[in-house]
N, C-alpha and C. Protein backbone atom coordinates (compact mmCIF):
# COMPACT_ATOMS: atom_id res chain seq x y z
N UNK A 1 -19.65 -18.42 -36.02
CA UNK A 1 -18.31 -18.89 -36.28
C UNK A 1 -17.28 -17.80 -35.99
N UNK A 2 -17.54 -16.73 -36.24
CA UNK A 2 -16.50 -15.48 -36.06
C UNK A 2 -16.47 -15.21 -34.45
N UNK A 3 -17.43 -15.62 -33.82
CA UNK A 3 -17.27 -14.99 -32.60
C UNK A 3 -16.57 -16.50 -31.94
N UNK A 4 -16.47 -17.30 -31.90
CA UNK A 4 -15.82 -18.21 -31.55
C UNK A 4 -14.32 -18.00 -32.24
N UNK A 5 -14.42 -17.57 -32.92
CA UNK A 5 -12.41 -17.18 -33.80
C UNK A 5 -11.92 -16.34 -32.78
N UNK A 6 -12.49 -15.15 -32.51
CA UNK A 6 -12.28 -14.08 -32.10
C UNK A 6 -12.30 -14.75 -30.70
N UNK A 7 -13.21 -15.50 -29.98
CA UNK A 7 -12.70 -15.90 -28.63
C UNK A 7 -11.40 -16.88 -28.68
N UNK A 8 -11.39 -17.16 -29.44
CA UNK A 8 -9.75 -18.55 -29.30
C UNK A 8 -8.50 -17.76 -29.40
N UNK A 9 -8.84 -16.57 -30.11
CA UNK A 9 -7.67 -15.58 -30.06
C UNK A 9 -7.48 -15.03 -29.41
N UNK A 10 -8.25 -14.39 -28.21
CA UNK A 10 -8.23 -13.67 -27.12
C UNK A 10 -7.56 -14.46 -26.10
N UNK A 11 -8.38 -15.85 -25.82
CA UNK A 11 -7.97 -16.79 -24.90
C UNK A 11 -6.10 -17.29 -25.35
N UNK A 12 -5.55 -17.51 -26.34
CA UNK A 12 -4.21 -17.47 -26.64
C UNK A 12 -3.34 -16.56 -26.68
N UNK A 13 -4.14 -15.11 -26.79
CA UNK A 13 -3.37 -14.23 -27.21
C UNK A 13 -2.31 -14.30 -25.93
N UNK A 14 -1.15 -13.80 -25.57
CA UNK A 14 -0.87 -13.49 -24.42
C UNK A 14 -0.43 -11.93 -24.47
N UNK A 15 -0.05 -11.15 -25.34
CA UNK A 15 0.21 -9.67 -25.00
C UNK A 15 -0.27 -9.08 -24.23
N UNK A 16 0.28 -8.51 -23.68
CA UNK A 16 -0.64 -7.58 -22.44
C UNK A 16 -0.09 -8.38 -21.01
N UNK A 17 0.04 -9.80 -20.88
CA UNK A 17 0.29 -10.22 -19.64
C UNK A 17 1.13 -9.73 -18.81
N UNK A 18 2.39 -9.24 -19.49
CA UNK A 18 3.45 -8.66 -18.52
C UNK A 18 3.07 -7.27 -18.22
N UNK A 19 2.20 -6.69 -18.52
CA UNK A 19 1.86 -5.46 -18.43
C UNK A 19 0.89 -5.74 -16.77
N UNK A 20 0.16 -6.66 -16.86
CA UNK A 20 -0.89 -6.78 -15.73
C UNK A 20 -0.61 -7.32 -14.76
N UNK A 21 1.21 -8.16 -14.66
CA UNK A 21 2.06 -8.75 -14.04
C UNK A 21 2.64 -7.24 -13.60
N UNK A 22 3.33 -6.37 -14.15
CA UNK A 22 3.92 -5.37 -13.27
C UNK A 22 2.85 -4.18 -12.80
N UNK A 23 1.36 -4.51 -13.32
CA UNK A 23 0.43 -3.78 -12.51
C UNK A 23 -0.11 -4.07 -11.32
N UNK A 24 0.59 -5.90 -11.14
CA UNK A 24 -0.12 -6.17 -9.79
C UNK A 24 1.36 -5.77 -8.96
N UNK A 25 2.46 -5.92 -9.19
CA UNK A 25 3.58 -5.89 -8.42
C UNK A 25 3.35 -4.72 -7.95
N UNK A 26 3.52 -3.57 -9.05
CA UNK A 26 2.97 -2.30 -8.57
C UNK A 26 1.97 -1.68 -7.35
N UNK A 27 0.84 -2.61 -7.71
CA UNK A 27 -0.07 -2.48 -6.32
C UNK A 27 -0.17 -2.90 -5.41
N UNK A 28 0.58 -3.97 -5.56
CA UNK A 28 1.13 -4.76 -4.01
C UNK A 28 2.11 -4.09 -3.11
N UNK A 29 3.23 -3.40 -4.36
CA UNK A 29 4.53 -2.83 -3.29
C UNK A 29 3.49 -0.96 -3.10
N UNK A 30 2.72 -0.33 -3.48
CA UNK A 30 1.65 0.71 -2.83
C UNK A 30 1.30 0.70 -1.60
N UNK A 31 0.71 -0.84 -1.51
CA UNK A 31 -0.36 -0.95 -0.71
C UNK A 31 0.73 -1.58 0.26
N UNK A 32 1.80 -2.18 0.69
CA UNK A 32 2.81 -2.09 1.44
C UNK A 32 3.34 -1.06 1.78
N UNK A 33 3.95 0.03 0.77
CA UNK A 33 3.86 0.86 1.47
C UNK A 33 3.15 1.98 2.05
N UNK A 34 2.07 1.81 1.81
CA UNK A 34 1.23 2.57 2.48
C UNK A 34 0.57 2.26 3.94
N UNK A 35 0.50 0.80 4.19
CA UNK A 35 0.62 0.02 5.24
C UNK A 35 1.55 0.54 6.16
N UNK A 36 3.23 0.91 5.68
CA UNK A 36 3.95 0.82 6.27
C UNK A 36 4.59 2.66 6.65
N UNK A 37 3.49 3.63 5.73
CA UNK A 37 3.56 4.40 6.64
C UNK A 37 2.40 5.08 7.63
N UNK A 38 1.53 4.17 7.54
CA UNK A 38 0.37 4.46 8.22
C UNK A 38 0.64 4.05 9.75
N UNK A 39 1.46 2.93 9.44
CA UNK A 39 2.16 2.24 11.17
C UNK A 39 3.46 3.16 11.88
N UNK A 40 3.94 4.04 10.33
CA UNK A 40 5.01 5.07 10.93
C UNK A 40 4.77 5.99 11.84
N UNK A 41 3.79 6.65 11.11
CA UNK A 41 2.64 7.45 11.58
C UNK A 41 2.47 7.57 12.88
N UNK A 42 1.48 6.12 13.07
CA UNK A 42 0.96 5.83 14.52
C UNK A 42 1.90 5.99 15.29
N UNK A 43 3.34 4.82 15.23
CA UNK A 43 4.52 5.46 16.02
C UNK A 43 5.01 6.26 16.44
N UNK A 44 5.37 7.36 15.20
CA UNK A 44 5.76 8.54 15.79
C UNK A 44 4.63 9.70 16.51
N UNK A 45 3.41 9.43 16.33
CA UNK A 45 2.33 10.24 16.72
C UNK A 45 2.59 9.71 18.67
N UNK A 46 2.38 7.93 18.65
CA UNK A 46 2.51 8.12 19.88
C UNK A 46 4.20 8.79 20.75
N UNK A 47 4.96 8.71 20.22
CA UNK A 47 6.24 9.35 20.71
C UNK A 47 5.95 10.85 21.20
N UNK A 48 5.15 11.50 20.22
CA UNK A 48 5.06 12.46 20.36
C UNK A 48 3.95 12.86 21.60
N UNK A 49 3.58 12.15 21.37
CA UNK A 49 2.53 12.27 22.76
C UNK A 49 2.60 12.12 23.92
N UNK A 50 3.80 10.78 24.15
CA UNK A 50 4.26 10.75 24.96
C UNK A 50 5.25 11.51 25.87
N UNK A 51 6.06 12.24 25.03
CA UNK A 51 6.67 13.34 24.80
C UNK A 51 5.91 14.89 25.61
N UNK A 52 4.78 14.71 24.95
CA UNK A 52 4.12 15.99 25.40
C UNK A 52 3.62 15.81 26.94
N UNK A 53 2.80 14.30 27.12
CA UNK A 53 2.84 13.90 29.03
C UNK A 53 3.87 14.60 29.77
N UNK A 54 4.87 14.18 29.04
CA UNK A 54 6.32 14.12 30.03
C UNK A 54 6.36 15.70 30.03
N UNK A 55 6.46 16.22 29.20
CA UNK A 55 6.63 17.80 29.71
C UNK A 55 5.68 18.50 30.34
N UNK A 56 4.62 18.09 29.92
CA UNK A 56 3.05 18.86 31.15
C UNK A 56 3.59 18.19 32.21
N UNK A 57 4.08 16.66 32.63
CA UNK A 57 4.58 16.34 33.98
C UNK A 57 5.41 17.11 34.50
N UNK A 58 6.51 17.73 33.61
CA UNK A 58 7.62 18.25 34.32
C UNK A 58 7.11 19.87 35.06
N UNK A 59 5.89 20.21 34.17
CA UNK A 59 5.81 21.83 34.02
C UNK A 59 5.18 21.57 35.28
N UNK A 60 4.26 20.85 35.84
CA UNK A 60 3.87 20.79 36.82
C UNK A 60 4.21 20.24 38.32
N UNK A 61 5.12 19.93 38.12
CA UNK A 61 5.94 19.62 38.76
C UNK A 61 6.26 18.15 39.62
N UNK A 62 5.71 16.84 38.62
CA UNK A 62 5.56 15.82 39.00
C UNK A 62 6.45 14.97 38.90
């Protein structure tokens, strides 16, 4: 009987929900931005690379 009390209270309780509501927001806007500098990244890595072609082109005189 007690462990059935103790589950009806758990299952109603609601405290804690807004807590696990701004823990998912939290890990959603992370994992966005982390997405979004991993694609920065790549971008500016290729700029830079491209960058570096162009001047071995120039040094050599192409």
């Amino acid at each position: 009987m007690k462990v059935r009390r103790v589950t009806e209270r758990l299952v109603r309780c609601r405290r804690g929900g807004t807590a696990i509501e701004y823990g998912l927001i939290a890990a959603l806007v992370t994992i966005t931005m982390i997405a979004t500098f991993i694609e920065v990244a790549r971008t500016t890595s290729g700029m830079w690379n491209n960058t570096q072609a162009r001047i071995e082109d120039a040094r050599q005189g192409r």
